[in-house]
Protein backbone atom coordinates (compact mmCIF):
# COMPACT_ATOMS: atom_id res chain seq x y z
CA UNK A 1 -19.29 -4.57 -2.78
CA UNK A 2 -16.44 -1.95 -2.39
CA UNK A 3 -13.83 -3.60 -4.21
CA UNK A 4 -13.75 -4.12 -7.89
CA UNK A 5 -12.11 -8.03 -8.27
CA UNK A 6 -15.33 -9.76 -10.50
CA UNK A 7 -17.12 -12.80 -9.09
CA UNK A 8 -15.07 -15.01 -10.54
CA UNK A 9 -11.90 -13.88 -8.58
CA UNK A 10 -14.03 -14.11 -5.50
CA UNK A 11 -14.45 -17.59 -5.90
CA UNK A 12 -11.22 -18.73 -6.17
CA UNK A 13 -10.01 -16.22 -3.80
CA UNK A 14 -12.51 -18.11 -1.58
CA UNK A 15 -11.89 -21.62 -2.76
CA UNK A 16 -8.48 -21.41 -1.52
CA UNK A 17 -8.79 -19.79 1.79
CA UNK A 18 -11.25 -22.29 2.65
CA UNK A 19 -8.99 -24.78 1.66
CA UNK A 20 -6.23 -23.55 4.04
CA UNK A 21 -8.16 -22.12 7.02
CA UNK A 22 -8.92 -24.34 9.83
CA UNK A 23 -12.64 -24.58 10.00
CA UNK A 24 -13.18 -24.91 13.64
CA UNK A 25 -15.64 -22.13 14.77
CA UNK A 26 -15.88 -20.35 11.24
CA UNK A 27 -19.53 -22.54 10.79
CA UNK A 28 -22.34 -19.77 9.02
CA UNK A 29 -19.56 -17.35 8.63
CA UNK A 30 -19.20 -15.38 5.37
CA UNK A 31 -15.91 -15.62 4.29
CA UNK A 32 -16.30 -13.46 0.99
CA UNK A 33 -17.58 -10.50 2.83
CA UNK A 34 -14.79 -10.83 5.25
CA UNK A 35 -12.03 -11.02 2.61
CA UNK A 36 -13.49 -8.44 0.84
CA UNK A 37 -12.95 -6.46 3.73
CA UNK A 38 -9.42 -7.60 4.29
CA UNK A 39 -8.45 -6.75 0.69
CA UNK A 40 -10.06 -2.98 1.36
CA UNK A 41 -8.19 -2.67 4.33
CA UNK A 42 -4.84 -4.02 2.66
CA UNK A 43 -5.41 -1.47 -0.45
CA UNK A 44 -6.48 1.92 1.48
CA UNK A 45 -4.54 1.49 4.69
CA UNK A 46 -7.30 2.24 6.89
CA UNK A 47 -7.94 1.85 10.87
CA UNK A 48 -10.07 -1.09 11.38
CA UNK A 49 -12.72 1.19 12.55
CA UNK A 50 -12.95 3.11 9.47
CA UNK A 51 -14.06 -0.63 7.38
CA UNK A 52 -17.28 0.28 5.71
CA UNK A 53 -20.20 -0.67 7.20
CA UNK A 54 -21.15 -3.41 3.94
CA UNK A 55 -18.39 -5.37 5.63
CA UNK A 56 -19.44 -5.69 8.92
CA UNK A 57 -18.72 -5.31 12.03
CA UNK A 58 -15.21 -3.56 12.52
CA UNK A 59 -14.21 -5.76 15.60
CA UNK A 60 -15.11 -8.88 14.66
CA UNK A 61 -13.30 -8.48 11.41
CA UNK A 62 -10.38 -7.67 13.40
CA UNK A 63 -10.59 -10.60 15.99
CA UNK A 64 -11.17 -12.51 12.98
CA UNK A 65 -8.06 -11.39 11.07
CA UNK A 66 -5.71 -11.62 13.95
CA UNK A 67 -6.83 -14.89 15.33
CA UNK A 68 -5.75 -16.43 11.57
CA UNK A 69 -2.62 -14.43 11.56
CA UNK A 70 -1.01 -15.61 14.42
CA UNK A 71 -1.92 -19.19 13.28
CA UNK A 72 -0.27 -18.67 9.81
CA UNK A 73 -3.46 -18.32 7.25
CA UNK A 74 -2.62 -16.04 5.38
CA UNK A 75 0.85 -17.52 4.49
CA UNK A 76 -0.67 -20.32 3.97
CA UNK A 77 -3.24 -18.74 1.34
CA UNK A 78 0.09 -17.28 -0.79
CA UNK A 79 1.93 -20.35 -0.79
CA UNK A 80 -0.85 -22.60 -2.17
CA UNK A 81 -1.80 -19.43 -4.78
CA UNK A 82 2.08 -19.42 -5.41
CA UNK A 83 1.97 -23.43 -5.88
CA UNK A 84 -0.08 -23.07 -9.09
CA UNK A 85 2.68 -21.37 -11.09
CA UNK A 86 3.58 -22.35 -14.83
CA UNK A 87 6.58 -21.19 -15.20
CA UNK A 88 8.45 -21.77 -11.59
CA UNK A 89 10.65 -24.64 -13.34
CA UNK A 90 11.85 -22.47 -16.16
CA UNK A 91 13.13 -19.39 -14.11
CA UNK A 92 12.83 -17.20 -11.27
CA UNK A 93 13.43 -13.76 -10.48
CA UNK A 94 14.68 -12.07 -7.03
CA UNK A 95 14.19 -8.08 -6.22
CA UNK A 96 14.27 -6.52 -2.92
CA UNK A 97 11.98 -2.98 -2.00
CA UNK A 98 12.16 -0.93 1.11
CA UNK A 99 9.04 0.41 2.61
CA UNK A 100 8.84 2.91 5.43
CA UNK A 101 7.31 2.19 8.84
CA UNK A 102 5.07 4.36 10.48
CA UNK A 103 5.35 5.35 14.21
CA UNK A 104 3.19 3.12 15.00
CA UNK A 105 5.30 0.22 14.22
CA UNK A 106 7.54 0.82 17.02
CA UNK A 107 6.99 -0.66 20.30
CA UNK A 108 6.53 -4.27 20.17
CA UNK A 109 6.21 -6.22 23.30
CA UNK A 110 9.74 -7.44 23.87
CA UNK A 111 11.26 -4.64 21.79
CA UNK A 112 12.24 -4.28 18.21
CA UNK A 113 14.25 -6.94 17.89
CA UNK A 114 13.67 -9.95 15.41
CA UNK A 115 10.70 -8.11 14.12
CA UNK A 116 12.51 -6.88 10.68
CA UNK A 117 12.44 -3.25 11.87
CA UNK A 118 15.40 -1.13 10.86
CA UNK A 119 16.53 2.41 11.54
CA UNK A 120 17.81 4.69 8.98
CA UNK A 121 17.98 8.82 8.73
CA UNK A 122 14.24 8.81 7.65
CA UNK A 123 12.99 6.72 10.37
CA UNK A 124 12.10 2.88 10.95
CA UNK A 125 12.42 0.71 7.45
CA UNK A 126 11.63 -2.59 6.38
CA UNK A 127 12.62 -4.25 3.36
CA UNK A 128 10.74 -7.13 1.74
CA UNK A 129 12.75 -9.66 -0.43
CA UNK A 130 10.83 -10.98 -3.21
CA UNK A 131 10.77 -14.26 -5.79
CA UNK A 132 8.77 -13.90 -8.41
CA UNK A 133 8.32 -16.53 -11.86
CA UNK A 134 9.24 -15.95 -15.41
CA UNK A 135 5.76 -14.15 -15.74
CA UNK A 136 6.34 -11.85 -12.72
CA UNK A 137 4.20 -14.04 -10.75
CA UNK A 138 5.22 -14.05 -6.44
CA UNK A 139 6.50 -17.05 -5.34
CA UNK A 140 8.25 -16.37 -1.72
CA UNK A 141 9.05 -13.39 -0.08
CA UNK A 142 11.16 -12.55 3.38
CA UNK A 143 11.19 -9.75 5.57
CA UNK A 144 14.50 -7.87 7.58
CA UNK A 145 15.48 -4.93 8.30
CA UNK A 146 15.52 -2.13 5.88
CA UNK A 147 19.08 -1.39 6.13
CA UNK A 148 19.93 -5.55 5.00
CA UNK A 149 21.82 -6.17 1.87
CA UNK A 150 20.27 -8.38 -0.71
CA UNK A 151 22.91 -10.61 -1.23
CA UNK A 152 22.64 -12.40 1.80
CA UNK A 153 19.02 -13.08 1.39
CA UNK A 154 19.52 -14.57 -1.77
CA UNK A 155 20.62 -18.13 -0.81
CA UNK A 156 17.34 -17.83 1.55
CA UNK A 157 15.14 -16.90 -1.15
CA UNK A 158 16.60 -19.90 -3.14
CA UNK A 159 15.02 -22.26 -0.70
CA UNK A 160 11.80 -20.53 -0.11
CA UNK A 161 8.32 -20.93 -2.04
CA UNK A 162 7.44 -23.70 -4.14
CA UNK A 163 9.69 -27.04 -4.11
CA UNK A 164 10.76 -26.79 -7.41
CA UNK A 165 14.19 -26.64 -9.21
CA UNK A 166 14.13 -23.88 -12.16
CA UNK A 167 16.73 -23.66 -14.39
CA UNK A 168 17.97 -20.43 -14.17
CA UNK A 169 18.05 -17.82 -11.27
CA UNK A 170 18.30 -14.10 -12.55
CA UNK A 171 19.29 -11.00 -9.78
CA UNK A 172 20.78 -7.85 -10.33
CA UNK A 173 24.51 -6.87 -9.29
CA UNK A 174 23.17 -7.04 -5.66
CA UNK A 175 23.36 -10.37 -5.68
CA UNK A 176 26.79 -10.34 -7.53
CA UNK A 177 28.68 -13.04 -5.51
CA UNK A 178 30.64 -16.28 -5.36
CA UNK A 179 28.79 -17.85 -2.41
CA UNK A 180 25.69 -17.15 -4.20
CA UNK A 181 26.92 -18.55 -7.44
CA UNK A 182 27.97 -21.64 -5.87
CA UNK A 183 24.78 -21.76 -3.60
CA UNK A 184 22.42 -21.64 -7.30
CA UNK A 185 25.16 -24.06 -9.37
CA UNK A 186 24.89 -26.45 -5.69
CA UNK A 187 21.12 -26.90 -6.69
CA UNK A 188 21.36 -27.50 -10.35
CA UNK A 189 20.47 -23.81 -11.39
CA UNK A 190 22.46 -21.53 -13.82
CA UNK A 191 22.73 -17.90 -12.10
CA UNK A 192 22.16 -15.43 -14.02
CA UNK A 193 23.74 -12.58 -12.11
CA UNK A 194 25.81 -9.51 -13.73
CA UNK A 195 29.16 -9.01 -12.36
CA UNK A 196 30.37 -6.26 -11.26
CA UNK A 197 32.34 -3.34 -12.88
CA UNK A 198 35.24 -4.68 -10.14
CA UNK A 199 35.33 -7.93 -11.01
CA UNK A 200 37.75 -9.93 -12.35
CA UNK A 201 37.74 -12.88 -14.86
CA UNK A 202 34.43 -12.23 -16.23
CA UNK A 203 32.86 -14.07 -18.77
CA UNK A 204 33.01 -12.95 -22.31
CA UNK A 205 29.12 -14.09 -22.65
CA UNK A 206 25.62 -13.51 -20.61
CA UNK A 207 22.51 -13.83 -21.47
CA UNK A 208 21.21 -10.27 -21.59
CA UNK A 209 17.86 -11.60 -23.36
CA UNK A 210 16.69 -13.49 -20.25
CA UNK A 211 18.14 -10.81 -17.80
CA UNK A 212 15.66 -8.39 -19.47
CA UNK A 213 13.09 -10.69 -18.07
CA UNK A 214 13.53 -9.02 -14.79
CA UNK A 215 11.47 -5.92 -15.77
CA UNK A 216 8.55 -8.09 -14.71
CA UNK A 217 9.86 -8.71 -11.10
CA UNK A 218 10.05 -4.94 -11.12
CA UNK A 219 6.83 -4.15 -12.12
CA UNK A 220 5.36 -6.95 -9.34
CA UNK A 221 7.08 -4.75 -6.97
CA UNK A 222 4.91 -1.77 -8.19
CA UNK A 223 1.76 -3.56 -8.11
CA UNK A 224 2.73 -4.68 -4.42
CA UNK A 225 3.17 -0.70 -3.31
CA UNK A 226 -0.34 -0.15 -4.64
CA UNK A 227 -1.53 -1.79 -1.65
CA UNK A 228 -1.17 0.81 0.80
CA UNK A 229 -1.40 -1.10 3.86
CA UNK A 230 2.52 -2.85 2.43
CA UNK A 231 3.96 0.54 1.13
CA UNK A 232 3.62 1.87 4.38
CA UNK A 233 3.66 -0.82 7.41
CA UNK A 234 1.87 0.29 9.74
CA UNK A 235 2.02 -3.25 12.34
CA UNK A 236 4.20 -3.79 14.88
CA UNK A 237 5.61 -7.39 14.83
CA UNK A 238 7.12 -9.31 11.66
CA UNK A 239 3.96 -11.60 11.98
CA UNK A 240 1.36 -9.29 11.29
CA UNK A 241 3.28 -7.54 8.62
CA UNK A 242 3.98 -10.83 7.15
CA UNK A 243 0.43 -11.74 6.96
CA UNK A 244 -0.58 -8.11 5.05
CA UNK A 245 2.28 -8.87 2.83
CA UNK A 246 1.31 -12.55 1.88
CA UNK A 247 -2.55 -11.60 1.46
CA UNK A 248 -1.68 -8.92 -1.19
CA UNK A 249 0.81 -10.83 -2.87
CA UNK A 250 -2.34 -13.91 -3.08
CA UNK A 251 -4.50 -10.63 -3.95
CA UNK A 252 -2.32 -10.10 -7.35
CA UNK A 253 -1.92 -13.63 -7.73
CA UNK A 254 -5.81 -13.97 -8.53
CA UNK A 255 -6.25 -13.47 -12.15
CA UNK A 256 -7.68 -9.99 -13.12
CA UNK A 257 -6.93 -8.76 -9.61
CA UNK A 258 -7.53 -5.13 -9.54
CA UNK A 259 -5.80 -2.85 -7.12
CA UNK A 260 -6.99 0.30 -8.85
């Protein structure tokens, strides 16, 4: 087909939505085809009308795709991808990127509020907090407005994802905070946070080897704006977002994904 993950990825990209999916009136259907066609749409950012024809029919897709949104799929699909992590005990990572919102994203039934839409000088903005393993694998991610700070999401992020208890918790000076210190410590984890230039009585020592680690957190971030669909959001309610953002983060969680 049109995308370029092998057969291989297909199957366990398959395995698992099958596994999560409720399979009440999906009898006969092909669900490869139609997540092929999801990941397409999720890379290039197309209308649904513009889906190749290989896929399908357009509509259907799209009936399809919005039926298991609202129902909570595609969350669903991350979380058990995120589940199978090796490393989640040993550390994890939190980063924060701002993506800009087309025009189109404006104008929800009940207006924007509660749907993680904020305005700045260059328009409407959301930002997407991300947790991510020692390997730079996703675990959770949240949506707010773009304009949100990070620190407050952190104590959020802490009890999103997987249930398990890592041992450390690295952030950048964003997340440079008491509350959030105490919030990590509450749990059993060792934050591993710089302070900031301001701050006083700070620790002669930190551990600048496993702060490094957060370059892969970074680069996750990258690989999530490849898929255009998330770099620029182009839906108008925090659920449908949500779902684009949690089937591209399963997307990179399938070994040898390729977003190329």
């Amino acid at each position: 087909m049109l995308t370029r993950m092998t057969d291989e990825d297909w199957d366990r990209v398959v395995q698992v939505f099958r596994a999560v999916r409720s399979r009440r009136g999906d009898k006969g259907r092909n669900d490869r085809r139609f997540l092929e066609a999801l990941h397409y749409f999720t890379l290039h950012n197309i209308t649904w009308r513009a889906l190749p024809a290989e896929f399908g029919n357009w509509n259907s897709i799209w009936k399809r795709s919005w039926r298991l949104s609202q129902a909570g799929v595609f969350e669903a699909f991350f979380d058990a991808l995120a589940a199978m992590s090796q490393t989640a005990h040993l550390v994890q990572m939190f980063d924060s990127t701002v993506v800009r919102a087309h025009v189109s994203a404006a104008g929800a039934k009940g207006g924007q509020d509660g749907q993680a839409l904020g305005r700045s000088r260059g328009g409407f903005s959301t930002k997407i907090h991300l947790k991510a393993d020692l390997e730079g694998r996703p675990l959770a991610f949240h949506l707010t407005e773009g304009q949100a700070g990070d620190s407050p999401q952190f104590e959020v992020l802490l009890d999103l994802g997987p249930d398990i208890t890592p041992r450390a918790a690295v952030g950048d000076k964003g997340y440079d905070g008491k509350s959030n210190r105490a919030a990590a410590r509450e749990r059993g984890i060792c934050p591993v946070i710089p302070f900031k230039a301001s701050a006083k009585n700070r620790p002669g020592f930190f551990p600048k080897a496993l702060y490094r680690a957060r370059a892969r957190i970074e680069q996750l971030v990258g690989k999530l704006k490849r898929f255009k669909r998330v770099a620029l959001r182009c839906e108008k309610t925090v659920q449908n977002y949500g779902s684009v953002v949690a089937l591209a983060l399963g997307f990179i969680l399938v070994k040898s994904v390729h977003t190329a």
